[in-house]
Each structure stands twice: as C-alpha cells, then as structure tokens.
Protein backbone atom coordinates (compact mmCIF):
# COMPACT_ATOMS: atom_id res chain seq x y z
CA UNK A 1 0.00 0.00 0.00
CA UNK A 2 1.08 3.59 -0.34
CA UNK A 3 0.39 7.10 1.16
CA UNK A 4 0.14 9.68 -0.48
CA UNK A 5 -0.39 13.34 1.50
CA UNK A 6 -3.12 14.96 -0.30
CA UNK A 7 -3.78 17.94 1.67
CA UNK A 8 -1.63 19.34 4.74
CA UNK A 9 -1.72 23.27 5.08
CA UNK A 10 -2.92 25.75 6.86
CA UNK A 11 -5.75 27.85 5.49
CA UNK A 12 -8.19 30.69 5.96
CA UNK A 13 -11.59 29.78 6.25
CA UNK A 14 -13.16 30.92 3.17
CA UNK A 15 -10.03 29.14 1.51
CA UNK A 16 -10.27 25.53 3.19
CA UNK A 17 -14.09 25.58 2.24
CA UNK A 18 -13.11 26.33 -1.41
CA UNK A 19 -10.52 23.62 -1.13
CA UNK A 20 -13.17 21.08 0.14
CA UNK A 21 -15.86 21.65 -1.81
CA UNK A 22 -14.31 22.14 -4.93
CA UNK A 23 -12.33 18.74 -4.09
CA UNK A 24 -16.11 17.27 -3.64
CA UNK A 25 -17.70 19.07 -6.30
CA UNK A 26 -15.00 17.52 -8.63
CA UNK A 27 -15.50 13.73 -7.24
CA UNK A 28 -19.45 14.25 -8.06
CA UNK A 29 -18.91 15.71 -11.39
CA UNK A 30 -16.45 12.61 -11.80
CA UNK A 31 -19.63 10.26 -10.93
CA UNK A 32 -21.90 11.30 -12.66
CA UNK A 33 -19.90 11.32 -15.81
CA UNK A 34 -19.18 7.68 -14.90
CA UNK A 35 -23.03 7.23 -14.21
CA UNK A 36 -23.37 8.67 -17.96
CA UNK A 37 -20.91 6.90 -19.54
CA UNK A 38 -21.76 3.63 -18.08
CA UNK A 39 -25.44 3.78 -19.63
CA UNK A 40 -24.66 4.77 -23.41
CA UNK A 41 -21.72 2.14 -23.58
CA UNK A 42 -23.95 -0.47 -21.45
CA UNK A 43 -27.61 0.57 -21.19
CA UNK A 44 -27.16 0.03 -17.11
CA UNK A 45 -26.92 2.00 -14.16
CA UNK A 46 -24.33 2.57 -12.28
CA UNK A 47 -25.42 1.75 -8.58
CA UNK A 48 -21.93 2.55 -7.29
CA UNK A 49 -21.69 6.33 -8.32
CA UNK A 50 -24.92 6.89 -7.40
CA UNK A 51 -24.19 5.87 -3.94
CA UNK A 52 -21.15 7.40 -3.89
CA UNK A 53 -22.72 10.58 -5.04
CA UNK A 54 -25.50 10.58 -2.39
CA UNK A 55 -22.68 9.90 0.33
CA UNK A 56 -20.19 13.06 -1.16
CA UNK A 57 -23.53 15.15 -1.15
CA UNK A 58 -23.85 14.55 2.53
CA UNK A 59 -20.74 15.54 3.12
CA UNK A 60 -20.72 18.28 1.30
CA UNK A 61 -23.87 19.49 3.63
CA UNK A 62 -21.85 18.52 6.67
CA UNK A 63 -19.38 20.99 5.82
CA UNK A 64 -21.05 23.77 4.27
CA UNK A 65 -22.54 23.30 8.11
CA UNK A 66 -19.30 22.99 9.78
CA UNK A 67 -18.14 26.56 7.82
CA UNK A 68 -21.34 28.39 8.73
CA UNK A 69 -20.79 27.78 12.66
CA UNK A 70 -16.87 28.63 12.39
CA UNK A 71 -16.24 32.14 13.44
CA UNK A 72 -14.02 34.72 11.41
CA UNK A 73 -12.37 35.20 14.61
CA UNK A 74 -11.28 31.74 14.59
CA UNK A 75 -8.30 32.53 11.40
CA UNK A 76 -7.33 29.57 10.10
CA UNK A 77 -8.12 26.26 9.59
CA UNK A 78 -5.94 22.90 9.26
CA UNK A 79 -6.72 20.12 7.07
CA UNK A 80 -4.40 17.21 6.20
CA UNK A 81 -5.82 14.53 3.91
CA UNK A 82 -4.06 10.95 3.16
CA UNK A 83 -4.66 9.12 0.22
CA UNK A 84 -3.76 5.02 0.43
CA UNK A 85 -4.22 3.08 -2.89
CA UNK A 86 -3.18 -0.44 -2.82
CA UNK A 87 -3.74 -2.23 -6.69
CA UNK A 88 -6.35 -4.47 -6.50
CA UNK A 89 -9.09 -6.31 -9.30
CA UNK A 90 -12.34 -6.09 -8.86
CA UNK A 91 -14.99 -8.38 -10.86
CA UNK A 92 -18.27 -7.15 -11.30
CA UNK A 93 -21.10 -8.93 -13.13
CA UNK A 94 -18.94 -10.34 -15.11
CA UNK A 95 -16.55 -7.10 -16.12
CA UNK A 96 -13.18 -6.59 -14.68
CA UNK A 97 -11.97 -3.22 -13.69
C-alpha cells in the first residue's frame, strides 16, 4: 500500500471551504460522468456512483454546516488529507476493472 499526503496546510476559512468543496464538487462531477458513460456504452446504471454521489452530497452538507458555525475570529483552519491506494481487481457482473 502507499500514502500519499493529499492535503496538509494551513488555510483561511473561506479558503479551506473552497478547497473542500471544490475537491467534492469535482469527485461528483467525476460520478456522474461515470453514471453517464456507463449507460450509453452499457444501457445500465451505475449503482456505485450513485451511492457514492448521495454519500459526497452529505458531506458536502456537513461541511457547508461545519463553515457556517466557524467564526471569522477563529483565522485559520488545518486540514491534512491521506490518500492510500493499494492495486487491487475487482470483478463485477462479469466485467473486470
């Protein structure tokens, strides 16, 4: 497996929420391409990104929450983000990925 450090900085507010929810923003937009892809080559849903889109919406909600109770007073923010990818296969009716 291996690490990769993502995100580890220091940030204003208004900064840290772009960060995040452009990060997000770009992982649903990555979805629901999949999601649109998946039906004109297949003519089938994609269950997955839907899910996974649902989830990153919820999350997105959590933070736009999270931002509105921060003060201004409070300056900065931290965020540090860790990536691990280890290769792996993955069958799915019948397709490998």
């Amino acid at each position: 497996m291996r690490e990769f450090k993502l995100i580890d900085s220091t940030f204003t507010i208004e900064e840290a929420k772009v960060v995040l929810l452009e990060l997000i923003n770009f992982k649903i937009q990555f979805h629901s391409q999949k999601i649109f892809s998946n039906d004109i080559k297949y003519g089938k849903d994609d269950i997955k990104s839907k899910k996974r889109i649902e989830e990153l919406e919820n999350i997105r909600a959590e933070l736009l929450d999270y931002f509105e109770n921060l003060d201004d007073s409070d300056g900065v923010v931290r965020v540090s983000s860790i990536v691990n990818m280890k290769p792996f296969i993955e069958i799915e009716v019948g397709v490998t990925q």
